[in-house]
PDB file of N, CA and C in Angstrom:
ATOM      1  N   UNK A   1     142.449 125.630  50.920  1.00  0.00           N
ATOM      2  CA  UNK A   1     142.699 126.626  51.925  1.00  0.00           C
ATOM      3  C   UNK A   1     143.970 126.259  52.677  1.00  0.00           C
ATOM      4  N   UNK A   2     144.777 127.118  52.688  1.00  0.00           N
ATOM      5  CA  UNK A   2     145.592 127.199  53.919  1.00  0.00           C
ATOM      6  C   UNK A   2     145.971 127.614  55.215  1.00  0.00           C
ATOM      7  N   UNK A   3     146.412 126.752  56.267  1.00  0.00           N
ATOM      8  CA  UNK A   3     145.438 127.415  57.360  1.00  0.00           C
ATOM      9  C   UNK A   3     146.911 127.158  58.057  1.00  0.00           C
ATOM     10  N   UNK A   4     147.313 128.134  59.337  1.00  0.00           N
ATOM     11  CA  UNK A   4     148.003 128.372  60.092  1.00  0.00           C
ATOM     12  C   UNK A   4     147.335 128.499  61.596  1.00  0.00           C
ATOM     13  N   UNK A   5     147.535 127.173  62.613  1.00  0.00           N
ATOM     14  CA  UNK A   5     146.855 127.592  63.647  1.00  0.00           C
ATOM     15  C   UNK A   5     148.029 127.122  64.859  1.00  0.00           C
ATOM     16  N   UNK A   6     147.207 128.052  65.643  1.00  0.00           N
ATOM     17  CA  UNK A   6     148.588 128.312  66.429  1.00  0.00           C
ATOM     18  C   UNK A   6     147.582 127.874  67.834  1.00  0.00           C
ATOM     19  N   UNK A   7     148.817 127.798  68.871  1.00  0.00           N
ATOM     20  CA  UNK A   7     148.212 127.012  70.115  1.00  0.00           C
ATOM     21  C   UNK A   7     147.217 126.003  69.788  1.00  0.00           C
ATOM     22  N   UNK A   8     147.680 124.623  68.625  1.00  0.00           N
ATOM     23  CA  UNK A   8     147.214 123.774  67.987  1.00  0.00           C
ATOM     24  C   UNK A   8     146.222 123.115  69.011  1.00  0.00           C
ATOM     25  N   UNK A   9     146.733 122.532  69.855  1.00  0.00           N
ATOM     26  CA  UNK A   9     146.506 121.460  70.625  1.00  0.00           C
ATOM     27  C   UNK A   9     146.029 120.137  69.835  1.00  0.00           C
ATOM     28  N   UNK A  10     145.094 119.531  69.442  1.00  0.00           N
ATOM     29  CA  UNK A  10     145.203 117.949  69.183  1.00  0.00           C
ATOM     30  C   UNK A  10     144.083 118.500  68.073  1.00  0.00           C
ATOM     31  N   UNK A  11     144.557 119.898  67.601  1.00  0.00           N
ATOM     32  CA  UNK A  11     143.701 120.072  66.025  1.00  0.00           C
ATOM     33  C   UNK A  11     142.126 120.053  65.732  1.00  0.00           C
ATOM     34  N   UNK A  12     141.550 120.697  67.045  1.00  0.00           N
ATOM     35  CA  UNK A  12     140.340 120.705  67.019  1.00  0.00           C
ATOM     36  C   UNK A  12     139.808 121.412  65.719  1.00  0.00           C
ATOM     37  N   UNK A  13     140.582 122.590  65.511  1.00  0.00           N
ATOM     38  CA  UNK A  13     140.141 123.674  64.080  1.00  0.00           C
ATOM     39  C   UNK A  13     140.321 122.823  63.096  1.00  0.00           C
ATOM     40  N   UNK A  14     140.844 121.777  62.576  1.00  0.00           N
ATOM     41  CA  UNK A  14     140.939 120.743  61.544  1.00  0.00           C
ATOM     42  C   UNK A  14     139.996 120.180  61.869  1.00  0.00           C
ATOM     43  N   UNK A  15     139.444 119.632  62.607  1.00  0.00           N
ATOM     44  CA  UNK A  15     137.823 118.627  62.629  1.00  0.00           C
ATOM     45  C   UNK A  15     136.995 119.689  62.374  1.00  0.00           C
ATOM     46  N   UNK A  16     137.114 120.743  63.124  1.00  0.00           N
ATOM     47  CA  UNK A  16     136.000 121.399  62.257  1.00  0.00           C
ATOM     48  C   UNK A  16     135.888 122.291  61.070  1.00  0.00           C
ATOM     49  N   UNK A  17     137.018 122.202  60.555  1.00  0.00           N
ATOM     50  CA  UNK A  17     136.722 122.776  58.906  1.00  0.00           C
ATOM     51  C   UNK A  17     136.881 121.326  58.178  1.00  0.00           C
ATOM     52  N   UNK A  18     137.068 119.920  58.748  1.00  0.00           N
ATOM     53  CA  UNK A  18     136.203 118.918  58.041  1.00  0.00           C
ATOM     54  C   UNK A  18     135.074 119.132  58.322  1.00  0.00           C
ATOM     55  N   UNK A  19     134.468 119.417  58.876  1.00  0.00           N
ATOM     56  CA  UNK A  19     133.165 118.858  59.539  1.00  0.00           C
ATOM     57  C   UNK A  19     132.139 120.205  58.093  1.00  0.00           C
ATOM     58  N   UNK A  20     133.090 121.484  57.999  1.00  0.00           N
ATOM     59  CA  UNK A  20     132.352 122.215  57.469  1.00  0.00           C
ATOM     60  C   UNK A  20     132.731 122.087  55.539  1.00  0.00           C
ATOM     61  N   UNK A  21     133.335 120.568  55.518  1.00  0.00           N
ATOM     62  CA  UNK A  21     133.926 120.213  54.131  1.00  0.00           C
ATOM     63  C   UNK A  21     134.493 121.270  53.523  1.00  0.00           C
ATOM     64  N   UNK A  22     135.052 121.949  54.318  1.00  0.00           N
ATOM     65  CA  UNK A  22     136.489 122.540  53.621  1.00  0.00           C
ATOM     66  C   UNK A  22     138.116 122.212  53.121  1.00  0.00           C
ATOM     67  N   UNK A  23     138.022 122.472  52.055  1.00  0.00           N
ATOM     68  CA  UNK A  23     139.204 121.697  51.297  1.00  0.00           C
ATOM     69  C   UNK A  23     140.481 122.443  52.015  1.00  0.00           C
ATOM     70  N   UNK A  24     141.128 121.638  52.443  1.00  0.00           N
ATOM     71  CA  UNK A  24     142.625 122.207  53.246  1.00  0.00           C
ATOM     72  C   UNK A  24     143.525 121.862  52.244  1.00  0.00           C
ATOM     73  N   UNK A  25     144.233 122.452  52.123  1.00  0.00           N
ATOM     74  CA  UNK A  25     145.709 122.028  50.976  1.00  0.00           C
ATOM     75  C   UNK A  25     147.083 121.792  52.150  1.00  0.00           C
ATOM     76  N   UNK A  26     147.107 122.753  52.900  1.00  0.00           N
ATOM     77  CA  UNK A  26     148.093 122.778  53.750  1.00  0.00           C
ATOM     78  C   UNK A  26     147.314 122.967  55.110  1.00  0.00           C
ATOM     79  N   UNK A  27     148.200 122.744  56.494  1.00  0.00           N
ATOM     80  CA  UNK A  27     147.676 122.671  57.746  1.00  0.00           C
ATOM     81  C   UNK A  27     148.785 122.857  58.806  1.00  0.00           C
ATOM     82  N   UNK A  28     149.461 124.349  59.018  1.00  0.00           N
ATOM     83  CA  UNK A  28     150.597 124.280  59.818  1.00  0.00           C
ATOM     84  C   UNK A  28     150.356 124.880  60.863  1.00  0.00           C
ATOM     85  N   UNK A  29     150.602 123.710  62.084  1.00  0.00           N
ATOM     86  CA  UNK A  29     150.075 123.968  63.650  1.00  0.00           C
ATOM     87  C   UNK A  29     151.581 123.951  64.839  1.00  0.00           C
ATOM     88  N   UNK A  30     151.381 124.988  65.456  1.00  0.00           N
ATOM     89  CA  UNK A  30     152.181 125.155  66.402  1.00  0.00           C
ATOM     90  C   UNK A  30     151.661 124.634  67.791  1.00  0.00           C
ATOM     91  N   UNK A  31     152.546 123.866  68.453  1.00  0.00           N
ATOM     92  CA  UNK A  31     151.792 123.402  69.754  1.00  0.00           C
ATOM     93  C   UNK A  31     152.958 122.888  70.522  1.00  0.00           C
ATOM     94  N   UNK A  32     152.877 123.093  71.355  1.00  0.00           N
ATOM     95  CA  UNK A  32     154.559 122.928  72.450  1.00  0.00           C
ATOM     96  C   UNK A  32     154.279 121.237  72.750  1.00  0.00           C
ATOM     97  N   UNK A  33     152.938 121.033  73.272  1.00  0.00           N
ATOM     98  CA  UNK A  33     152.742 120.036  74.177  1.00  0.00           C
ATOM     99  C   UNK A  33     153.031 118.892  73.588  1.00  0.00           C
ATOM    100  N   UNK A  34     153.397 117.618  74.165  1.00  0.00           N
ATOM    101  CA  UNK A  34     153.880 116.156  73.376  1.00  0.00           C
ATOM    102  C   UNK A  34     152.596 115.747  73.098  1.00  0.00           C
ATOM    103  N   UNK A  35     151.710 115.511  74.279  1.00  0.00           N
ATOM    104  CA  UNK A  35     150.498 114.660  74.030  1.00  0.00           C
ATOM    105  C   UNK A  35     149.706 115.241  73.336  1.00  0.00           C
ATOM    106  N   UNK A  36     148.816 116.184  73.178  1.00  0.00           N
ATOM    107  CA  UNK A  36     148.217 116.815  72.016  1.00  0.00           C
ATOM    108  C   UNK A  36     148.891 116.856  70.579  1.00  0.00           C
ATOM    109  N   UNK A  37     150.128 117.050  70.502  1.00  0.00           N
ATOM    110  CA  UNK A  37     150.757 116.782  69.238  1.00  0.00           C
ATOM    111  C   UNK A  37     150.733 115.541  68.577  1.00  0.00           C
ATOM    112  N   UNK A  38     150.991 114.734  69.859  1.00  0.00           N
ATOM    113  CA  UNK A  38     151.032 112.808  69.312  1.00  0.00           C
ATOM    114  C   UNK A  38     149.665 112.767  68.626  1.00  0.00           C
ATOM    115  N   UNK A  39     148.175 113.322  69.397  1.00  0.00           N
ATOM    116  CA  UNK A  39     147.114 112.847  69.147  1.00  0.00           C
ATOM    117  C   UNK A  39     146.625 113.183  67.606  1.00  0.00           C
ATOM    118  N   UNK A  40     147.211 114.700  67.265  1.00  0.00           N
ATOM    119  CA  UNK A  40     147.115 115.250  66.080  1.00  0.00           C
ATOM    120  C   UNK A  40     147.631 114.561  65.175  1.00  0.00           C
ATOM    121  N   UNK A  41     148.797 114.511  65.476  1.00  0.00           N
ATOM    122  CA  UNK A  41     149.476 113.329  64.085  1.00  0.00           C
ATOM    123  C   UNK A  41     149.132 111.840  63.907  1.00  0.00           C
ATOM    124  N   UNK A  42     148.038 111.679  64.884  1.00  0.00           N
ATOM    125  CA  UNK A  42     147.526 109.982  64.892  1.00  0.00           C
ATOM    126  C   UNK A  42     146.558 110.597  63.575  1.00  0.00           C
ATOM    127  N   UNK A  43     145.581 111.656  64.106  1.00  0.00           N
ATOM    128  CA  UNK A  43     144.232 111.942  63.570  1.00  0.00           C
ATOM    129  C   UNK A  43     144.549 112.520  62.031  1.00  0.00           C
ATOM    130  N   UNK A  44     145.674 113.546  62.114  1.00  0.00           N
ATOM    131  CA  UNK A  44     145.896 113.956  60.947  1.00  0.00           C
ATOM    132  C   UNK A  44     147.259 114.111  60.548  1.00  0.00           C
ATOM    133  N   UNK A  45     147.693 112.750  59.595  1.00  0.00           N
ATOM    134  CA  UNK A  45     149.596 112.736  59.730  1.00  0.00           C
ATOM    135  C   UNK A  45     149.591 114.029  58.547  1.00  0.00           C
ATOM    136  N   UNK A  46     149.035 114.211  57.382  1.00  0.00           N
ATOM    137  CA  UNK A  46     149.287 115.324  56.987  1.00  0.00           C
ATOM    138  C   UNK A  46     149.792 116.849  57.068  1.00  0.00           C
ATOM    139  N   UNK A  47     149.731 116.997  58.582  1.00  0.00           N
ATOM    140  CA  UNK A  47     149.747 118.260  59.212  1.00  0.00           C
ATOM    141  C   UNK A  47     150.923 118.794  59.695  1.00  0.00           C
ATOM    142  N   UNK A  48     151.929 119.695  58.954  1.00  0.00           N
ATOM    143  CA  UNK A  48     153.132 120.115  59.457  1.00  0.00           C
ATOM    144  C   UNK A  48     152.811 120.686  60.845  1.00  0.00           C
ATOM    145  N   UNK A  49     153.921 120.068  61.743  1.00  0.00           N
ATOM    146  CA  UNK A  49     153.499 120.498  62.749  1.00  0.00           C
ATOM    147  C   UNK A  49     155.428 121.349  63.709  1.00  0.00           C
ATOM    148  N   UNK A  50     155.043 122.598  63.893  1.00  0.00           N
ATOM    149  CA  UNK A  50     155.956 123.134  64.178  1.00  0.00           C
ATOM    150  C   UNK A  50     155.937 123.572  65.846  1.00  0.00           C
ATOM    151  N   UNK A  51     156.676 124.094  66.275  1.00  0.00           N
ATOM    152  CA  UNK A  51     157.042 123.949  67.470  1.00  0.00           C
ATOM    153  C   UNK A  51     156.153 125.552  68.760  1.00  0.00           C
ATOM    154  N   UNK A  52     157.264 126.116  68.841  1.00  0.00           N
ATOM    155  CA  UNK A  52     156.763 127.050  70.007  1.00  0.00           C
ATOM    156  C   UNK A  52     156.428 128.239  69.118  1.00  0.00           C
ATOM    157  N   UNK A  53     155.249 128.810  69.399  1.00  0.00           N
ATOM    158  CA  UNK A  53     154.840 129.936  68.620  1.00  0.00           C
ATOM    159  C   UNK A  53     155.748 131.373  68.638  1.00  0.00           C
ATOM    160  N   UNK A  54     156.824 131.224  70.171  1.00  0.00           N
ATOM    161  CA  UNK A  54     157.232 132.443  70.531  1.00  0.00           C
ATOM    162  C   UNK A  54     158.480 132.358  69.355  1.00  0.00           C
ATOM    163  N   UNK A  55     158.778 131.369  69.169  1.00  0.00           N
ATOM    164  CA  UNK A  55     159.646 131.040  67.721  1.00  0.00           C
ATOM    165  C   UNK A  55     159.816 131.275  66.014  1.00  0.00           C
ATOM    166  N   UNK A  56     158.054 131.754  66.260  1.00  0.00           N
ATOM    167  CA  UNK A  56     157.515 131.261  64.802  1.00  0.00           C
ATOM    168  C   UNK A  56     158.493 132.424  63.981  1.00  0.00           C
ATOM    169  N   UNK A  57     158.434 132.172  62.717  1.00  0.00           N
ATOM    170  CA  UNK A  57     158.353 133.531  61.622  1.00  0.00           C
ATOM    171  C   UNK A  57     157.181 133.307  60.709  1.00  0.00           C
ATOM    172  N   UNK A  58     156.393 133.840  61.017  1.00  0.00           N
ATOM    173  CA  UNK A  58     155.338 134.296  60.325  1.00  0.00           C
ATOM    174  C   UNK A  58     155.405 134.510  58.912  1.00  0.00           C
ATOM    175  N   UNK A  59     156.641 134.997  58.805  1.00  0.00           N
ATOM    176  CA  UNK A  59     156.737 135.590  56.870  1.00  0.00           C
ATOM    177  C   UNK A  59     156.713 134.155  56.009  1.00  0.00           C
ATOM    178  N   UNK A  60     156.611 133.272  56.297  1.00  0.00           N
ATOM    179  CA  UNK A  60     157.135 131.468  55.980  1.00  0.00           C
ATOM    180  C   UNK A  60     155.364 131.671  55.247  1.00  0.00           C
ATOM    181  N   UNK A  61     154.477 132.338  55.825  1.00  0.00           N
ATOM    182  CA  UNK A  61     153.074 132.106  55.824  1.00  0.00           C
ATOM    183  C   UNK A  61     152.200 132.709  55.218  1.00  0.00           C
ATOM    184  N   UNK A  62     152.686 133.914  54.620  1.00  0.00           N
ATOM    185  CA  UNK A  62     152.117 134.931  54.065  1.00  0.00           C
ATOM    186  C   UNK A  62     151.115 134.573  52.981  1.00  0.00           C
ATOM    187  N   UNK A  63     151.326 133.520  52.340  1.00  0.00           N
ATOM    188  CA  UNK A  63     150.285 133.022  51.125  1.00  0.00           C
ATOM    189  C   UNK A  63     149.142 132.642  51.452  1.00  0.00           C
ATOM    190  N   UNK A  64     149.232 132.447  53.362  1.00  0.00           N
ATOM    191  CA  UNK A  64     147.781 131.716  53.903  1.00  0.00           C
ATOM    192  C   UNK A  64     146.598 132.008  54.269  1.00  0.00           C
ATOM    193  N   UNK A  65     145.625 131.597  53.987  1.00  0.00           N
ATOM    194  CA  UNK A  65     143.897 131.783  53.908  1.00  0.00           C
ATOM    195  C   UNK A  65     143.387 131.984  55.418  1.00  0.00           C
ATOM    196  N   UNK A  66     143.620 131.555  56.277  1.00  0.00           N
ATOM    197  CA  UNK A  66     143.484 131.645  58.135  1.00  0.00           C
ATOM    198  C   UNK A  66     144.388 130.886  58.736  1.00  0.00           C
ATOM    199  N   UNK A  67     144.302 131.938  59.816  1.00  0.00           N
ATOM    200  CA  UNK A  67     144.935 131.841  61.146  1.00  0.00           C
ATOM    201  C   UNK A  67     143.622 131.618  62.414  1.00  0.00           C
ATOM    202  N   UNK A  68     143.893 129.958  63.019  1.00  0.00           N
ATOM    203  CA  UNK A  68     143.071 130.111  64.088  1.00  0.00           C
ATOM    204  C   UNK A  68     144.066 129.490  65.252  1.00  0.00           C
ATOM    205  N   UNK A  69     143.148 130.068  66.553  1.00  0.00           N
ATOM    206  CA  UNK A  69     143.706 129.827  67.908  1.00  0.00           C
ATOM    207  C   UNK A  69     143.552 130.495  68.873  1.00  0.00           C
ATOM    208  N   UNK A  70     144.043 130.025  70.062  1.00  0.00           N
ATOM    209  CA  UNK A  70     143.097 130.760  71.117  1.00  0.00           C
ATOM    210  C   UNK A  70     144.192 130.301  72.515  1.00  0.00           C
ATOM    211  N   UNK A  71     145.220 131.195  72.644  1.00  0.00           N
ATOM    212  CA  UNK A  71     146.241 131.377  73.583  1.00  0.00           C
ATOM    213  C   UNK A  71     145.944 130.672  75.052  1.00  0.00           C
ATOM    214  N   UNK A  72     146.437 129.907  75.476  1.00  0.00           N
ATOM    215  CA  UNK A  72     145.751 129.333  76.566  1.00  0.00           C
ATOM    216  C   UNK A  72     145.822 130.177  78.215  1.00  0.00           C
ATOM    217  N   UNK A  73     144.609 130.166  78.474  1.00  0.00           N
ATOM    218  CA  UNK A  73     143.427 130.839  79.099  1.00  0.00           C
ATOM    219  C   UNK A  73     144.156 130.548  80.285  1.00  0.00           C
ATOM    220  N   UNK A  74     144.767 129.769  81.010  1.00  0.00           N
ATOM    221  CA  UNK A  74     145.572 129.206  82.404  1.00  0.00           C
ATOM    222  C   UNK A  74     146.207 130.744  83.373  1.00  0.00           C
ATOM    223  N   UNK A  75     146.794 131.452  82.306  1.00  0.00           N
ATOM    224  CA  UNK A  75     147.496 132.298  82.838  1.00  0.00           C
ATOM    225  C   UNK A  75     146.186 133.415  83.081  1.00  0.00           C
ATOM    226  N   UNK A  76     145.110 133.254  82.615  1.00  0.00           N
ATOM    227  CA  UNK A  76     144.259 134.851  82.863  1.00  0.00           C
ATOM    228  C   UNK A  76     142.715 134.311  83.772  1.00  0.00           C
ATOM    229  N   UNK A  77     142.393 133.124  84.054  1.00  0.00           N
ATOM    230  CA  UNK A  77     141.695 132.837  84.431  1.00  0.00           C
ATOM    231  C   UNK A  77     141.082 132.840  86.034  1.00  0.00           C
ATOM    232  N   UNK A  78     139.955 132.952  86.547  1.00  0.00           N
ATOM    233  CA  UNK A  78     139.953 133.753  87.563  1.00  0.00           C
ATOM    234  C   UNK A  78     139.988 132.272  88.631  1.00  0.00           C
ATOM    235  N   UNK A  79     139.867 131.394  88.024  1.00  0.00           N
ATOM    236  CA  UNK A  79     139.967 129.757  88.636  1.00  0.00           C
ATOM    237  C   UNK A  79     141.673 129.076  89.513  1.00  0.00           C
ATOM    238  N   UNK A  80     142.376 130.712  88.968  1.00  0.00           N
ATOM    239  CA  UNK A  80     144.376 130.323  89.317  1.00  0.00           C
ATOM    240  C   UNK A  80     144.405 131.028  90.259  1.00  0.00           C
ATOM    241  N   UNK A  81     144.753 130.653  91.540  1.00  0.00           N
ATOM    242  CA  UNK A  81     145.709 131.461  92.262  1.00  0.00           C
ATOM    243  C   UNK A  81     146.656 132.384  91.548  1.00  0.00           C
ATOM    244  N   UNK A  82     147.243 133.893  91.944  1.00  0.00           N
ATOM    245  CA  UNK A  82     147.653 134.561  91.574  1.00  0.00           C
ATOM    246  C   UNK A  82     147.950 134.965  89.680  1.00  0.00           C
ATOM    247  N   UNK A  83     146.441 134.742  89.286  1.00  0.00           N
ATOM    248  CA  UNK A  83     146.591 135.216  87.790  1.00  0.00           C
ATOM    249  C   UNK A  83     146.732 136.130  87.269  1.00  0.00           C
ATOM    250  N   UNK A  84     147.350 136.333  86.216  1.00  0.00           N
ATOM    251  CA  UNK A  84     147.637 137.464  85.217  1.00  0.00           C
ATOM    252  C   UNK A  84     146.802 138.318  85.051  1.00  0.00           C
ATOM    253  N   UNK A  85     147.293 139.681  85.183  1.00  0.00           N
ATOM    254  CA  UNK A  85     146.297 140.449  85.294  1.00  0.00           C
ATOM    255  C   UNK A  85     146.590 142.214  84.315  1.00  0.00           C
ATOM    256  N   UNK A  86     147.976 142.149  83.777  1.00  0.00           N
ATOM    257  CA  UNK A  86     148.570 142.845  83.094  1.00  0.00           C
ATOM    258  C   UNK A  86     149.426 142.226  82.217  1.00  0.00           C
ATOM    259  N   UNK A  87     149.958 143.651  81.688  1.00  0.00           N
ATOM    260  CA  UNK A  87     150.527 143.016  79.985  1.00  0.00           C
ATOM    261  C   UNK A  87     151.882 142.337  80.159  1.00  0.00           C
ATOM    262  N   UNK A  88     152.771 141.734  81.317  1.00  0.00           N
ATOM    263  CA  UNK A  88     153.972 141.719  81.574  1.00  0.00           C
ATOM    264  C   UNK A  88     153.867 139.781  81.707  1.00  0.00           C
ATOM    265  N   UNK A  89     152.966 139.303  81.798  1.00  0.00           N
ATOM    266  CA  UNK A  89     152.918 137.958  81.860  1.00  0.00           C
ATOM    267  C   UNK A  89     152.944 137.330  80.551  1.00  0.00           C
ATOM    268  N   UNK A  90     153.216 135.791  80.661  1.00  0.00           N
ATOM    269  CA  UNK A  90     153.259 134.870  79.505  1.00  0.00           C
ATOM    270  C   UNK A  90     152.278 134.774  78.650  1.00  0.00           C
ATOM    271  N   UNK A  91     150.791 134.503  79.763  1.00  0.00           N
ATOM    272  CA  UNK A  91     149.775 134.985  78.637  1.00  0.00           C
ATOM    273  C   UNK A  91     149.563 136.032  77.774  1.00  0.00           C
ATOM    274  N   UNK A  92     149.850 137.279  77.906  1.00  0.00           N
ATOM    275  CA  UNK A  92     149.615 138.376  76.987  1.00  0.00           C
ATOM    276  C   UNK A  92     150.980 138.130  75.976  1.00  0.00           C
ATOM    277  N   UNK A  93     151.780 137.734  76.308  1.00  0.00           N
ATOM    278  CA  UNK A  93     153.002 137.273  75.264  1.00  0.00           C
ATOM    279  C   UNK A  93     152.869 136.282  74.263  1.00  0.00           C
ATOM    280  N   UNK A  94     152.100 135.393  74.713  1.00  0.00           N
ATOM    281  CA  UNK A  94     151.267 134.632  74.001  1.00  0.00           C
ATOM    282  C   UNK A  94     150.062 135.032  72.712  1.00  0.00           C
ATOM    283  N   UNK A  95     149.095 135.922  73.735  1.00  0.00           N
ATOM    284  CA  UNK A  95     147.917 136.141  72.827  1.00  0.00           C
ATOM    285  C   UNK A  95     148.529 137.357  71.494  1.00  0.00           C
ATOM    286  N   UNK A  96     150.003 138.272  71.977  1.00  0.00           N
ATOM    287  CA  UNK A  96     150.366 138.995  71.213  1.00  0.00           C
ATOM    288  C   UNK A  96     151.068 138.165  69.940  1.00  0.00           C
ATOM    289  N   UNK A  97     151.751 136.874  70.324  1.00  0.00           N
ATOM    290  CA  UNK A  97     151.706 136.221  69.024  1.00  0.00           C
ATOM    291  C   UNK A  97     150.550 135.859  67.992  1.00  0.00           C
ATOM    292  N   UNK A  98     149.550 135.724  68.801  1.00  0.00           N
ATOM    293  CA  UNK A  98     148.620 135.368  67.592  1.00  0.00           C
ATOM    294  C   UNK A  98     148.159 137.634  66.511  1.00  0.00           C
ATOM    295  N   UNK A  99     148.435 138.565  67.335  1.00  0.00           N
ATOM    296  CA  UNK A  99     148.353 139.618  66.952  1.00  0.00           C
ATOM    297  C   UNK A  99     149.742 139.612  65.848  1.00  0.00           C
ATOM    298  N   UNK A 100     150.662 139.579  66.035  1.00  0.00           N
ATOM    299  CA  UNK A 100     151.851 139.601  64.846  1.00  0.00           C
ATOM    300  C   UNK A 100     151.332 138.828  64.130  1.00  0.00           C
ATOM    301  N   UNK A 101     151.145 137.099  64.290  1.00  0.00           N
ATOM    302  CA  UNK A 101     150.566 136.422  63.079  1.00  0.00           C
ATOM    303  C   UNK A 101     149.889 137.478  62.003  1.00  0.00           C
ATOM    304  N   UNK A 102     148.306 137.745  62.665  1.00  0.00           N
ATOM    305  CA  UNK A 102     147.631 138.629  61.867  1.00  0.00           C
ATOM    306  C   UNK A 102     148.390 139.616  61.363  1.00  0.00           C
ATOM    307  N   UNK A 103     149.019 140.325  62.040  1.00  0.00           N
ATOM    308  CA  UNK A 103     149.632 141.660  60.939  1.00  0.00           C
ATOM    309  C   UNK A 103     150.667 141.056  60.257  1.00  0.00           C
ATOM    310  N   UNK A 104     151.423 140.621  60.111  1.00  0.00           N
ATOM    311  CA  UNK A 104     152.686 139.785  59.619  1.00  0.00           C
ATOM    312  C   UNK A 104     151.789 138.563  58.679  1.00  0.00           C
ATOM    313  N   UNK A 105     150.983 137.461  58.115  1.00  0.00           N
ATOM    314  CA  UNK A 105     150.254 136.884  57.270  1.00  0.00           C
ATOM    315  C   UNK A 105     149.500 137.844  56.866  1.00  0.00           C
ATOM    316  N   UNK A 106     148.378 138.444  57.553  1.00  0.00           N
ATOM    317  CA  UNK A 106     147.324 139.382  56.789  1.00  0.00           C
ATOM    318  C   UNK A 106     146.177 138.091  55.411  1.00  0.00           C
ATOM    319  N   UNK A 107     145.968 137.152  56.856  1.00  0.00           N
ATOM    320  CA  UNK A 107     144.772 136.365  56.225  1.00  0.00           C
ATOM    321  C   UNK A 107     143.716 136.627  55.403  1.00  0.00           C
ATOM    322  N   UNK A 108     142.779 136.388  54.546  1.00  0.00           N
ATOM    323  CA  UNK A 108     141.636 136.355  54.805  1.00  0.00           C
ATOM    324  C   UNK A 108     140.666 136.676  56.022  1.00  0.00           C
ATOM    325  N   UNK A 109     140.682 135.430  56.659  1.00  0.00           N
ATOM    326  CA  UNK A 109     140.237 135.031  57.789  1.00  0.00           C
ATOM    327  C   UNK A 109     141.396 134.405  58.774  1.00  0.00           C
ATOM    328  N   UNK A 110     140.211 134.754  59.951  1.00  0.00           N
ATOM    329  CA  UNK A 110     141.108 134.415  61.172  1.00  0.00           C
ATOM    330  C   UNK A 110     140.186 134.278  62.187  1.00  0.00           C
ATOM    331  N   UNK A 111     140.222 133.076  63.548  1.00  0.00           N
ATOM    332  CA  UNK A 111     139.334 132.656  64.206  1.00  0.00           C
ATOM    333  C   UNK A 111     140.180 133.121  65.849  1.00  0.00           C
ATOM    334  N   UNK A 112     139.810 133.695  66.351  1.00  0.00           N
ATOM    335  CA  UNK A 112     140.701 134.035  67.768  1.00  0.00           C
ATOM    336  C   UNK A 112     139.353 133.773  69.002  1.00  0.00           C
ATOM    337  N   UNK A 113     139.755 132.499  70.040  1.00  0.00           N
ATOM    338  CA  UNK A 113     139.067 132.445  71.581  1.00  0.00           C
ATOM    339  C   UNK A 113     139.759 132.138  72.542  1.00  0.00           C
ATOM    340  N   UNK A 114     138.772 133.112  73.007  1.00  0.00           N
ATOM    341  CA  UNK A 114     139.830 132.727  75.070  1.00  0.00           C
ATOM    342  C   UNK A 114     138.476 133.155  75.498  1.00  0.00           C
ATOM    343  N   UNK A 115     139.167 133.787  77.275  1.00  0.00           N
ATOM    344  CA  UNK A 115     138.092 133.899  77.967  1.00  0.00           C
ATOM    345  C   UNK A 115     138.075 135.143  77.802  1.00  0.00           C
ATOM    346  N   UNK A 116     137.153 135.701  78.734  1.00  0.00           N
ATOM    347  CA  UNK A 116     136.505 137.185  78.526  1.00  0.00           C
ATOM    348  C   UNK A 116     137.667 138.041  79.053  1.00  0.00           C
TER     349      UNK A 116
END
């Protein structure tokens, strides 16, 4: 399987499609952050790991089996002073990358969470 996951962080979706002994061939994760990236490449050096999603080209990906990820929740959460609350913020710019992914790859499968 080949899997494209985006807002990687330290590759939780890789432990758990080990966990569900799924054969990965490839594993290309986008994740801005240093420390979650360091931790990923301790756990899994195999894993191309590419940069800011607002960057990506998607067409690189088209051969791939899923897309997982889950745009981080900071910007929409009711826990922030002055949070996002329309389509003009970073978060919805965000979660709309993981929407191009899907139309632009056109997975199989695809795993998408945030908050409500």
């Amino acid at each position: 399987m080949n899997v494209v996951s985006l807002f990687d962080g330290i590759s939780c979706g890789r432990v758990a499609l080990e966990q569900l002994n799924s054969i990965v061939n490839k594993y290309v994760a986008f994740e801005t952050d240093k420390f979650p990236r360091s931790i990923s490449r301790y756990n899994f050096p195999d894993i191309i790991h590419k940069g800011d999603v607002l960057e990506a080209n998607y067409k690189d990906y088209q051969d791939f089996d899923l897309i997982i990820g889950g745009s981080p929740c900071t910007f929409w959460s009711i826990a922030k002073t002055n949070r996002e609350i329309d389509k003009e913020g970073i978060g919805w710019k965000l979660f709309m990358c993981f929407i191009k992914a899907l139309a632009i790859i056109q997975p199989r499968y695809f795993l998408y969470e945030n908050v409500v």
